[in-house]
C-alpha atoms as a PDB file:
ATOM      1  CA  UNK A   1     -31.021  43.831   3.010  1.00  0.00           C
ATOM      2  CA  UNK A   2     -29.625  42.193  -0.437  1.00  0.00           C
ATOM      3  CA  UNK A   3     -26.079  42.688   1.032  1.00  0.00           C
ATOM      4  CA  UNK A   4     -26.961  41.329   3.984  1.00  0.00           C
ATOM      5  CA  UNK A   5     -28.406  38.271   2.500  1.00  0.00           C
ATOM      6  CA  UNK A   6     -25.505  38.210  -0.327  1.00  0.00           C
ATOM      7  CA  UNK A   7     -22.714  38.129   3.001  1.00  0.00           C
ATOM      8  CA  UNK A   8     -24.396  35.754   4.479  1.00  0.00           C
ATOM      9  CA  UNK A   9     -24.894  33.314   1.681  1.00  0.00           C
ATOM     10  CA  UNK A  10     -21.146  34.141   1.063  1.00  0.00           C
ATOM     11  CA  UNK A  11     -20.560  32.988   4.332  1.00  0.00           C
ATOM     12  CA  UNK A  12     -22.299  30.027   3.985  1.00  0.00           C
ATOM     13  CA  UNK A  13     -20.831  28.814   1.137  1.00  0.00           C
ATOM     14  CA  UNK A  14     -16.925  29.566   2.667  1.00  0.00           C
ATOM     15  CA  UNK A  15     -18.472  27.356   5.685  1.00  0.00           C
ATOM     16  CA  UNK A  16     -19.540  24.670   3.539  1.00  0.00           C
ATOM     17  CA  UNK A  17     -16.046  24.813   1.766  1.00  0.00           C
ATOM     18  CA  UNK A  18     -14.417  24.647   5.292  1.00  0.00           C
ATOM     19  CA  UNK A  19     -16.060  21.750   6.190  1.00  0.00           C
ATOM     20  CA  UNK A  20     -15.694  19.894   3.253  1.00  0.00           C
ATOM     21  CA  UNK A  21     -11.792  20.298   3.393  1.00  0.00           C
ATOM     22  CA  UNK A  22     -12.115  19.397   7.220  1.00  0.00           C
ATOM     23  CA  UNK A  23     -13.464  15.895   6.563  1.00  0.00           C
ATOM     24  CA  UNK A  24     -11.507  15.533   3.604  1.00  0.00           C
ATOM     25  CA  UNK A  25      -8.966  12.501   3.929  1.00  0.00           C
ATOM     26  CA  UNK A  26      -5.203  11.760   2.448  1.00  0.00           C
ATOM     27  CA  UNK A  27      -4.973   7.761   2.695  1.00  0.00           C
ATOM     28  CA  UNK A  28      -1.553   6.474   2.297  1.00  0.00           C
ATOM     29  CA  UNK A  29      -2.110   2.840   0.822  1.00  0.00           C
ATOM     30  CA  UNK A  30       0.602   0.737   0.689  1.00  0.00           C
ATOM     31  CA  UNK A  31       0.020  -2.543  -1.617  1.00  0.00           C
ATOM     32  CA  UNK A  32       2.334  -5.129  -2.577  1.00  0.00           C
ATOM     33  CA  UNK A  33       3.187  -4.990  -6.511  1.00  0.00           C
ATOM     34  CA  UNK A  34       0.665  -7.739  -8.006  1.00  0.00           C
ATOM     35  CA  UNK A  35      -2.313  -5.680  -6.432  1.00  0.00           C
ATOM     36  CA  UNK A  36      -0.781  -2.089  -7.196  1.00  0.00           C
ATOM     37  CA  UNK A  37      -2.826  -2.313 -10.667  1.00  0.00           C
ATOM     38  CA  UNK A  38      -5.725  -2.585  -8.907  1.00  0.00           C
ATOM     39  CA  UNK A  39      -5.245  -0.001  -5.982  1.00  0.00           C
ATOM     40  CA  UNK A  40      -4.291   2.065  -9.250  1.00  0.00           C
ATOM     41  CA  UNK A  41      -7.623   1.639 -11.239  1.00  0.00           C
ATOM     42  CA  UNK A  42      -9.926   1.870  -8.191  1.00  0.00           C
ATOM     43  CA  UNK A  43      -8.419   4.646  -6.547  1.00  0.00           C
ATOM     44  CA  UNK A  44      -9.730   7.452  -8.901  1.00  0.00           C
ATOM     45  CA  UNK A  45     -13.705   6.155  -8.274  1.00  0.00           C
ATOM     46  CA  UNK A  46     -13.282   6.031  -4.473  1.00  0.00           C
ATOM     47  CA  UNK A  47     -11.957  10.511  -4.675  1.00  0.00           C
ATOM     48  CA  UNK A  48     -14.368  11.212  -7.172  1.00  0.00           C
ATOM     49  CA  UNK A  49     -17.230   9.681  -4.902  1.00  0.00           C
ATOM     50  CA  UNK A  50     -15.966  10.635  -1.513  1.00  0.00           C
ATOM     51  CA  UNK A  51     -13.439  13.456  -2.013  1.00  0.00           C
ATOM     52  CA  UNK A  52     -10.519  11.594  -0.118  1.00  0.00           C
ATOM     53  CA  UNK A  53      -7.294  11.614  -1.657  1.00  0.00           C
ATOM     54  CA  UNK A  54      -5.622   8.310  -2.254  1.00  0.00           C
ATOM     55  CA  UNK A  55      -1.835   8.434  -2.709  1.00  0.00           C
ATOM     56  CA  UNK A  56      -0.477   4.762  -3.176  1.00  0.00           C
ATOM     57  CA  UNK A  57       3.253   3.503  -3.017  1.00  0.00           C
ATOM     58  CA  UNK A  58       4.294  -0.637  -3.562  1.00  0.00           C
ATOM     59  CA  UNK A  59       6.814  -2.694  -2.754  1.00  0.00           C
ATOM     60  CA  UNK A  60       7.202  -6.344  -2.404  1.00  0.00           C
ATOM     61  CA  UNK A  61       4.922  -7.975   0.058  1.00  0.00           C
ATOM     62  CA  UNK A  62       7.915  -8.846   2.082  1.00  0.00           C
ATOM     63  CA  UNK A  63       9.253  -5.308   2.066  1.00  0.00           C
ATOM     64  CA  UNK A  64       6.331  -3.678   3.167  1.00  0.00           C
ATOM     65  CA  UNK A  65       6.535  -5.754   5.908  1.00  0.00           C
ATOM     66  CA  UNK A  66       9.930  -4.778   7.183  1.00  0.00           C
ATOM     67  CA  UNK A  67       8.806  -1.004   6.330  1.00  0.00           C
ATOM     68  CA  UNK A  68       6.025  -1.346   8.693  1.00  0.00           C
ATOM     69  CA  UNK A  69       7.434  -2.531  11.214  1.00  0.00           C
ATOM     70  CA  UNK A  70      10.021  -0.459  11.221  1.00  0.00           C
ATOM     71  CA  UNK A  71       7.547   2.593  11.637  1.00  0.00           C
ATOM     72  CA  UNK A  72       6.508   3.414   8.120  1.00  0.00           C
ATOM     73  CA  UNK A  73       3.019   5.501   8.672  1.00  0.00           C
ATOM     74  CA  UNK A  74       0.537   4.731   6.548  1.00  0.00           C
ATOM     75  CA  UNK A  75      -3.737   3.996   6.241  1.00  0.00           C
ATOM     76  CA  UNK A  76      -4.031   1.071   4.292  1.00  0.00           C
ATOM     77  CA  UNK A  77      -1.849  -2.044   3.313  1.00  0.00           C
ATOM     78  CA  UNK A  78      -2.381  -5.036   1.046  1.00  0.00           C
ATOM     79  CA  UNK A  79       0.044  -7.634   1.872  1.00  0.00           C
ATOM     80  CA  UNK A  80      -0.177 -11.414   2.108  1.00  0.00           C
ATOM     81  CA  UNK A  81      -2.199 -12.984   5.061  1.00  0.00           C
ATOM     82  CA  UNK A  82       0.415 -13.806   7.407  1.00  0.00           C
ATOM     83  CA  UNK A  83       1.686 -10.483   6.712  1.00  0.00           C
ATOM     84  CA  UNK A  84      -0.959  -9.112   7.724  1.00  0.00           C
ATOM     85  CA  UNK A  85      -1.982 -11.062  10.720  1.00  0.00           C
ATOM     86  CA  UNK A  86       2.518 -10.520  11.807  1.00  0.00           C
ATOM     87  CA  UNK A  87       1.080  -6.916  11.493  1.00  0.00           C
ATOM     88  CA  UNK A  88      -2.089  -7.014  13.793  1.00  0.00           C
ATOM     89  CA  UNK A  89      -0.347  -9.094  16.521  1.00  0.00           C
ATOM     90  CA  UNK A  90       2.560  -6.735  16.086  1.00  0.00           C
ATOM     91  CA  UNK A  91      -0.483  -3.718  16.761  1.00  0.00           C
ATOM     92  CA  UNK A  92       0.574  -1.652  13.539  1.00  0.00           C
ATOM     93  CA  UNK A  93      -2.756  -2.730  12.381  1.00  0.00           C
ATOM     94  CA  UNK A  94      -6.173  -2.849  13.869  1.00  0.00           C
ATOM     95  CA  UNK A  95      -7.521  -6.038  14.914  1.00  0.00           C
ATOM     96  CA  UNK A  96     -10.121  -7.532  12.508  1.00  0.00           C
ATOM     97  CA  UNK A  97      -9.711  -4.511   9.617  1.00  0.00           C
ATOM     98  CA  UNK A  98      -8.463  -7.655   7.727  1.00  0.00           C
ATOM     99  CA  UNK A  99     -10.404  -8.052   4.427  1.00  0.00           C
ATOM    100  CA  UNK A 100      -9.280 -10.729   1.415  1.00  0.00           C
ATOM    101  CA  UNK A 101      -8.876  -9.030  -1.574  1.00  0.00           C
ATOM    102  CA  UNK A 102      -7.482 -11.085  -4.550  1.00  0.00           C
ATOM    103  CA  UNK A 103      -5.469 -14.151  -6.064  1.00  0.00           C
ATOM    104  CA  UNK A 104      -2.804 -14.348  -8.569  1.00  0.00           C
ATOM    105  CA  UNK A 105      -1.244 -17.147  -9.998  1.00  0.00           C
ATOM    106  CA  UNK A 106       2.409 -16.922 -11.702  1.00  0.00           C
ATOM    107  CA  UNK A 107       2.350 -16.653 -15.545  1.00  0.00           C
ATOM    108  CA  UNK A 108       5.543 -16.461 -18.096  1.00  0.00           C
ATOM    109  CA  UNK A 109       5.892 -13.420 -20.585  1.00  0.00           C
ATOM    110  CA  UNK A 110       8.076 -12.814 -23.730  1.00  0.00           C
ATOM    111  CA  UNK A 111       9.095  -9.736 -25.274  1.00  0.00           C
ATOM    112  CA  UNK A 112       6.596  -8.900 -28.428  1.00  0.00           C
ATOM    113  CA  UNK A 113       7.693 -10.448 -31.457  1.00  0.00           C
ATOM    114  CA  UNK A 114      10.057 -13.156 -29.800  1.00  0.00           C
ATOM    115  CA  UNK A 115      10.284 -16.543 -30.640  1.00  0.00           C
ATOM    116  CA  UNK A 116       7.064 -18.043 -28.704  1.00  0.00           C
ATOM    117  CA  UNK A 117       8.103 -20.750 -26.273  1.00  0.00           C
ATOM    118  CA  UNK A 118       6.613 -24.499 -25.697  1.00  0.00           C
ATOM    119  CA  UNK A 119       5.448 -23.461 -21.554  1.00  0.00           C
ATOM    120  CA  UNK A 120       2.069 -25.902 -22.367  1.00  0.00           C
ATOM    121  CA  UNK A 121       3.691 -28.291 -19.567  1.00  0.00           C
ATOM    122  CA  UNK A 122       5.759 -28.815 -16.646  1.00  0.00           C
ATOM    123  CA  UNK A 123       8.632 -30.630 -18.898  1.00  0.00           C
ATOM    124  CA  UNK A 124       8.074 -28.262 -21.938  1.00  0.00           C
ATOM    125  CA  UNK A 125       8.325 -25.270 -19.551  1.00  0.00           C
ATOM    126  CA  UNK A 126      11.811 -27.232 -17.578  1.00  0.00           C
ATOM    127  CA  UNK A 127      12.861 -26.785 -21.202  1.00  0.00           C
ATOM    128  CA  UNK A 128      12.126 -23.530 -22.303  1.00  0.00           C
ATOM    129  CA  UNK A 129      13.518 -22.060 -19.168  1.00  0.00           C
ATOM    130  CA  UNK A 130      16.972 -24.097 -19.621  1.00  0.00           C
ATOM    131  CA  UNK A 131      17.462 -23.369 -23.016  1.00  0.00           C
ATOM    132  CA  UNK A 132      16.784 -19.485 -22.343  1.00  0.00           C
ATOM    133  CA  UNK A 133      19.434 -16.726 -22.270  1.00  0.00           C
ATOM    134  CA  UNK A 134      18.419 -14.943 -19.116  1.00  0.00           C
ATOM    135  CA  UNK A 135      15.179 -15.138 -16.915  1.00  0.00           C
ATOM    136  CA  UNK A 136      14.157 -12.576 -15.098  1.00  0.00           C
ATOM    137  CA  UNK A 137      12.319 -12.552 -12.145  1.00  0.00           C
ATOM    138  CA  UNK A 138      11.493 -10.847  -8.506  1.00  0.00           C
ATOM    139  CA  UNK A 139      14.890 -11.402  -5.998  1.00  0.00           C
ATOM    140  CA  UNK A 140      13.497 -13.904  -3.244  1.00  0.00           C
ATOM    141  CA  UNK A 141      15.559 -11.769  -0.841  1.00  0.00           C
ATOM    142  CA  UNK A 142      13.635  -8.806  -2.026  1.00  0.00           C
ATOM    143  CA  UNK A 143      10.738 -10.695  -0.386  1.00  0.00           C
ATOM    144  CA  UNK A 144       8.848 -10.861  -3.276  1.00  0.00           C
ATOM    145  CA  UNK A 145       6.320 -14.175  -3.105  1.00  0.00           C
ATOM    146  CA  UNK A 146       6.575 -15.329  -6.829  1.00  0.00           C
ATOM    147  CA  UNK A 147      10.372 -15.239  -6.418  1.00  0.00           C
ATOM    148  CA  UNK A 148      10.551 -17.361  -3.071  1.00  0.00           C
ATOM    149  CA  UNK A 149       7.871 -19.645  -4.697  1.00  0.00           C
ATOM    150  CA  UNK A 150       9.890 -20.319  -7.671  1.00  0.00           C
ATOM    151  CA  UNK A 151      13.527 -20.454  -6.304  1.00  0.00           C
ATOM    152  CA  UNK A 152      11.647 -23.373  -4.188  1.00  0.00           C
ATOM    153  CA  UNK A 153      10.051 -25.075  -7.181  1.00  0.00           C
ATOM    154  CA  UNK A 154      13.387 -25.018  -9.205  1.00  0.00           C
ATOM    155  CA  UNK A 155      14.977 -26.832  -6.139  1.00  0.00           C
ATOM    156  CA  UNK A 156      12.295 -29.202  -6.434  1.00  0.00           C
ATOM    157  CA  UNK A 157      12.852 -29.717 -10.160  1.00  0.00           C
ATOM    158  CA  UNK A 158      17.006 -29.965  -9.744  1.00  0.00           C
ATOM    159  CA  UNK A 159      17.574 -26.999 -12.140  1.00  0.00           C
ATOM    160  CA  UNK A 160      17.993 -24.690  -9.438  1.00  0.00           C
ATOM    161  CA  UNK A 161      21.754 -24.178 -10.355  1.00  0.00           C
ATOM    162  CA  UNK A 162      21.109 -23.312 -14.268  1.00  0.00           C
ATOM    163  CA  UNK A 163      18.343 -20.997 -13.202  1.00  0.00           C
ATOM    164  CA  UNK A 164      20.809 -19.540 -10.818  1.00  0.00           C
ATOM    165  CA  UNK A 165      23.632 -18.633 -13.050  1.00  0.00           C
ATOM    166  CA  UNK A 166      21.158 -17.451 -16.059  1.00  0.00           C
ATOM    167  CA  UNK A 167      18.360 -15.488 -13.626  1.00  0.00           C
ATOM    168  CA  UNK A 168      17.829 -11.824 -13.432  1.00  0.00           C
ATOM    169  CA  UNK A 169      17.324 -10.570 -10.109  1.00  0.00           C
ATOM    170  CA  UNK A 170      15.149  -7.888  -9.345  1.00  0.00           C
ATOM    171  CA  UNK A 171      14.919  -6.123  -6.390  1.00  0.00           C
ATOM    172  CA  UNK A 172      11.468  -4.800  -6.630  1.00  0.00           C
ATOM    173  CA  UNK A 173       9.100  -3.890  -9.639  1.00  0.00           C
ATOM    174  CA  UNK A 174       8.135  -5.293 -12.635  1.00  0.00           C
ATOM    175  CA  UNK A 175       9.974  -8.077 -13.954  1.00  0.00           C
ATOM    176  CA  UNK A 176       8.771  -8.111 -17.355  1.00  0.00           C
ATOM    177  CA  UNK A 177      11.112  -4.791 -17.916  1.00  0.00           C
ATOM    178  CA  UNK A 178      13.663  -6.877 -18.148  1.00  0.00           C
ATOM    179  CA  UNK A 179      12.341  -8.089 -21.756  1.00  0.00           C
ATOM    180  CA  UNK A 180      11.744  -4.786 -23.135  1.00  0.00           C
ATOM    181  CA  UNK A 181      15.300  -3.924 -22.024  1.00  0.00           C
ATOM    182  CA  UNK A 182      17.019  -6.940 -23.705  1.00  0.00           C
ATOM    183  CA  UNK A 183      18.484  -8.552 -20.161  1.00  0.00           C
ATOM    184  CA  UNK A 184      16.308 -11.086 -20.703  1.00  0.00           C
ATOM    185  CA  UNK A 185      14.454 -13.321 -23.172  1.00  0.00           C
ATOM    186  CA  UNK A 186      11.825 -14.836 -20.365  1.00  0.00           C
ATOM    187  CA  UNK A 187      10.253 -12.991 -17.612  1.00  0.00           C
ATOM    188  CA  UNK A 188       7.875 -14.978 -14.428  1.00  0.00           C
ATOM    189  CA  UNK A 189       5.660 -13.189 -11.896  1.00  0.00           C
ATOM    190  CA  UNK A 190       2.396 -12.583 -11.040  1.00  0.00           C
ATOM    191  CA  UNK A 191       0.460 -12.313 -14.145  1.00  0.00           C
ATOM    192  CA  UNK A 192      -1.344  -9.132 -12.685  1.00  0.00           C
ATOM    193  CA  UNK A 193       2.540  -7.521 -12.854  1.00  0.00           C
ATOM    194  CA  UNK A 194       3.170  -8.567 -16.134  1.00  0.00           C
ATOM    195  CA  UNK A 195       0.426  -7.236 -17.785  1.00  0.00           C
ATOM    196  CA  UNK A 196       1.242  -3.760 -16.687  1.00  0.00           C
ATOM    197  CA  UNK A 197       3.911  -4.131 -19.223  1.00  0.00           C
ATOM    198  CA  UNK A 198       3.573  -2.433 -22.840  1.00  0.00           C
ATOM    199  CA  UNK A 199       5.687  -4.121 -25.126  1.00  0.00           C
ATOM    200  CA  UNK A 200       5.896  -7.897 -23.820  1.00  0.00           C
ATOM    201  CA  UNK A 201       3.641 -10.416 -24.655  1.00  0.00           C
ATOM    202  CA  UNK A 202       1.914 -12.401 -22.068  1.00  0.00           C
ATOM    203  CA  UNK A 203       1.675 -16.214 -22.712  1.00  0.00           C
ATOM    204  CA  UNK A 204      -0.374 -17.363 -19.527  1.00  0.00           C
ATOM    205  CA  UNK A 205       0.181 -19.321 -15.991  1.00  0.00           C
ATOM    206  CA  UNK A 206       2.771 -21.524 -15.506  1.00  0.00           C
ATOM    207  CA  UNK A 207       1.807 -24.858 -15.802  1.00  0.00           C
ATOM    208  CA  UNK A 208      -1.114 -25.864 -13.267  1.00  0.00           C
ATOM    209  CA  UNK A 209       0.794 -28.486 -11.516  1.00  0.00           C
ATOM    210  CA  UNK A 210       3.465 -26.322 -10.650  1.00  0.00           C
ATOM    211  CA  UNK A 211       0.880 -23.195 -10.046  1.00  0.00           C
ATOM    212  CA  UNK A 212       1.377 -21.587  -7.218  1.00  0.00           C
ATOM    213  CA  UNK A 213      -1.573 -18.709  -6.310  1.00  0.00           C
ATOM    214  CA  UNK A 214      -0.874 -15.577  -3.601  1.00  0.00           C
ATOM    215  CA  UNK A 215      -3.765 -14.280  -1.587  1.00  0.00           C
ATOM    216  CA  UNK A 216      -3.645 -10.968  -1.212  1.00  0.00           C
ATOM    217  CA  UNK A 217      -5.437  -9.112   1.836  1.00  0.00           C
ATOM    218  CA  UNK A 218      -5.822  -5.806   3.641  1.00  0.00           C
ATOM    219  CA  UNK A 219      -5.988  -4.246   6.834  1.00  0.00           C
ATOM    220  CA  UNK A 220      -6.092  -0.874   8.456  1.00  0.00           C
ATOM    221  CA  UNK A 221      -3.829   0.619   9.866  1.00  0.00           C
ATOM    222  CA  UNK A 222      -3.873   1.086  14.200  1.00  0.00           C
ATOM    223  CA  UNK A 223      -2.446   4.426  13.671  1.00  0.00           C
ATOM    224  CA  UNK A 224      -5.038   5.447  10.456  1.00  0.00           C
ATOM    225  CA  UNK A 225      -5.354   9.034  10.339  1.00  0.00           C
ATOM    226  CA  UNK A 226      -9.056   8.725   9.306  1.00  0.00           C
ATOM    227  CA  UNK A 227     -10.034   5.206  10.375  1.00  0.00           C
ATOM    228  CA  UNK A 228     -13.287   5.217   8.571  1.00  0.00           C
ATOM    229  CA  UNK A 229     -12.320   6.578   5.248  1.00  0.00           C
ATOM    230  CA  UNK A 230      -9.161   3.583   5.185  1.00  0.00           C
ATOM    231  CA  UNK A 231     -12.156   0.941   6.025  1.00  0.00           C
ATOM    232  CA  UNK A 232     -14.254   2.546   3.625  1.00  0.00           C
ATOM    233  CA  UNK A 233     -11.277   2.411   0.544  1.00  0.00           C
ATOM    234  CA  UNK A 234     -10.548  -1.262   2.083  1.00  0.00           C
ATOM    235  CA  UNK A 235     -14.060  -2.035   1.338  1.00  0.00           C
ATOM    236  CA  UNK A 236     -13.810  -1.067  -2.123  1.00  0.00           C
ATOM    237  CA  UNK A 237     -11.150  -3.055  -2.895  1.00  0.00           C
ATOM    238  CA  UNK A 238     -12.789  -6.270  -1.528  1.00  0.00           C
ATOM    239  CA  UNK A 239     -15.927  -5.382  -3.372  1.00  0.00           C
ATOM    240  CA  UNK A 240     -17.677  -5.762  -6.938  1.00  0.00           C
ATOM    241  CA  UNK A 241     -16.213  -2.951  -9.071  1.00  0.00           C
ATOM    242  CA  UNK A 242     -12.489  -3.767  -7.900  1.00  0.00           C
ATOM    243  CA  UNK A 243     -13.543  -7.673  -8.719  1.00  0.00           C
ATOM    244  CA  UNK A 244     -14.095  -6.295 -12.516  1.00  0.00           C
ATOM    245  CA  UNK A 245     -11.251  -4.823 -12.325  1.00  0.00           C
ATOM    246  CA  UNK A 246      -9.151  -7.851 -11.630  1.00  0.00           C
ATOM    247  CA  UNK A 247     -10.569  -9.894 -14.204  1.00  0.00           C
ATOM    248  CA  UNK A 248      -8.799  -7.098 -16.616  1.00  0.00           C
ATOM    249  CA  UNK A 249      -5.919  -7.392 -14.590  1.00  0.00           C
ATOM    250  CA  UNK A 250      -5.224 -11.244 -14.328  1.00  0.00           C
ATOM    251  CA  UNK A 251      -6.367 -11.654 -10.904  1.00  0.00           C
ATOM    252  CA  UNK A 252      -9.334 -13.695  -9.453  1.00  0.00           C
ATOM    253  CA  UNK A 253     -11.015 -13.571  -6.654  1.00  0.00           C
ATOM    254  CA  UNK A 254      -9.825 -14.898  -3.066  1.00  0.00           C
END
């Protein structure tokens, strides 16, 4: 009788196991760089609560895009509105999964330890950028949004040229590398990306004039391979504990 009732307990248990890896979720989350921090911090709270994995990649917002559509699988993406909304019409995402998630504005960072320059307002930050070495920031053919922005606002300002011949272009990533590598003595991007930086010193937004803030939003995929855990991590990310988060992170909310 006791082996009976141990076997079938045994049983029991390996059923329980079974079923638990059966519901179990991978979600593939695509986010654009700025948000990645984010993703990164609320991803571990989200498995421990519903025993999904989350595995997360990032690109620019512009190159997810182009992976997408080219046929990229994945469960969740945070790109840029129109991104987004290219996506749904395109039907690589599910009409009305779209949820806003964040804003970021640009800021300026230094390497720690350099010389701190006058960025306080538009002319002071005209200046510091002409009289710097090198400035690094995201390639606007990369697609990354704080790169077009700012190739546009140094058209505006008539130092696109200078800018041009002193900038650091980079493909993807964090921009603020640049600094701790010595290719350059002024880094601009989101401030969310460069305060994932150790070593670099962030000295706030660009001047509020010239601000220019990204909304960030999500959607689900059409092809999700669990539909309701991707709305479920999308939810998160729109809700209270990711919002603390991207207070820490230099982002506010949309």
């Amino acid at each position: 009788m006791k082996r009976a009732l141990r076997a079938a307990v045994v049983g029991l248990v390996a059923g329980v196991a079974v079923a638990a890896h059966a519901v179990a979720a991978e979600i593939k989350v695509l986010s654009a760089g700025a948000f990645k921090p984010v993703v990164v911090a609320v991803a571990p709270l989200f498995e421990q609560r519903t025993g999904h994995k989350v595995v997360i990649d990032s690109d620019t917002a512009g190159g997810l895009a182009k992976r997408i559509a080219g046929g990229e699988a994945f469960d969740v993406a945070i790109l840029t509105p129109p991104g987004v909304e290219q996506l749904v019409q395109a039907g690589k995402m599910a009409a009305g999964s779209s949820v806003a998630v964040a804003r970021v504005g640009i800021g300026v960072a230094i390497k720690q330890g350099a010389p701190v320059p006058d960025v306080g307002s538009v002319a002071a930050f005209q200046q510091s950028l002409l009289k710097a070495r090198a400035v690094a920031m995201i390639d606007p053919a990369a697609g990354g949004s704080s790169g077009i922005y700012l190739m546009s606002l140094f058209e505006k300002m008539g130092i696109a040229g200078q800018i041009k011949a002193k900038a650091v272009l980079v493909p993807g990533g964090l921009a603020a590398q640049r600094l701790v590598s010595g290719e350059a003595d002024i880094a601009l991007q989101q401030i969310s990306e460069l305060l994932s930086v150790p070593g670099v010193t962030v000295l706030g937004a660009i001047p509020a004039d010239i601000q220019n803030y990204t909304v960030y939003a999500g959607g689900v995929s059409a092809a999700a391979t669990d539909a309701g855990a991707a709305k479920a991590f999308l939810q998160m990310l729109g809700g209270p504990e990711a919002r603390a988060v991207m207070k820490d992170k230099g982002m506010d909310a949309p």
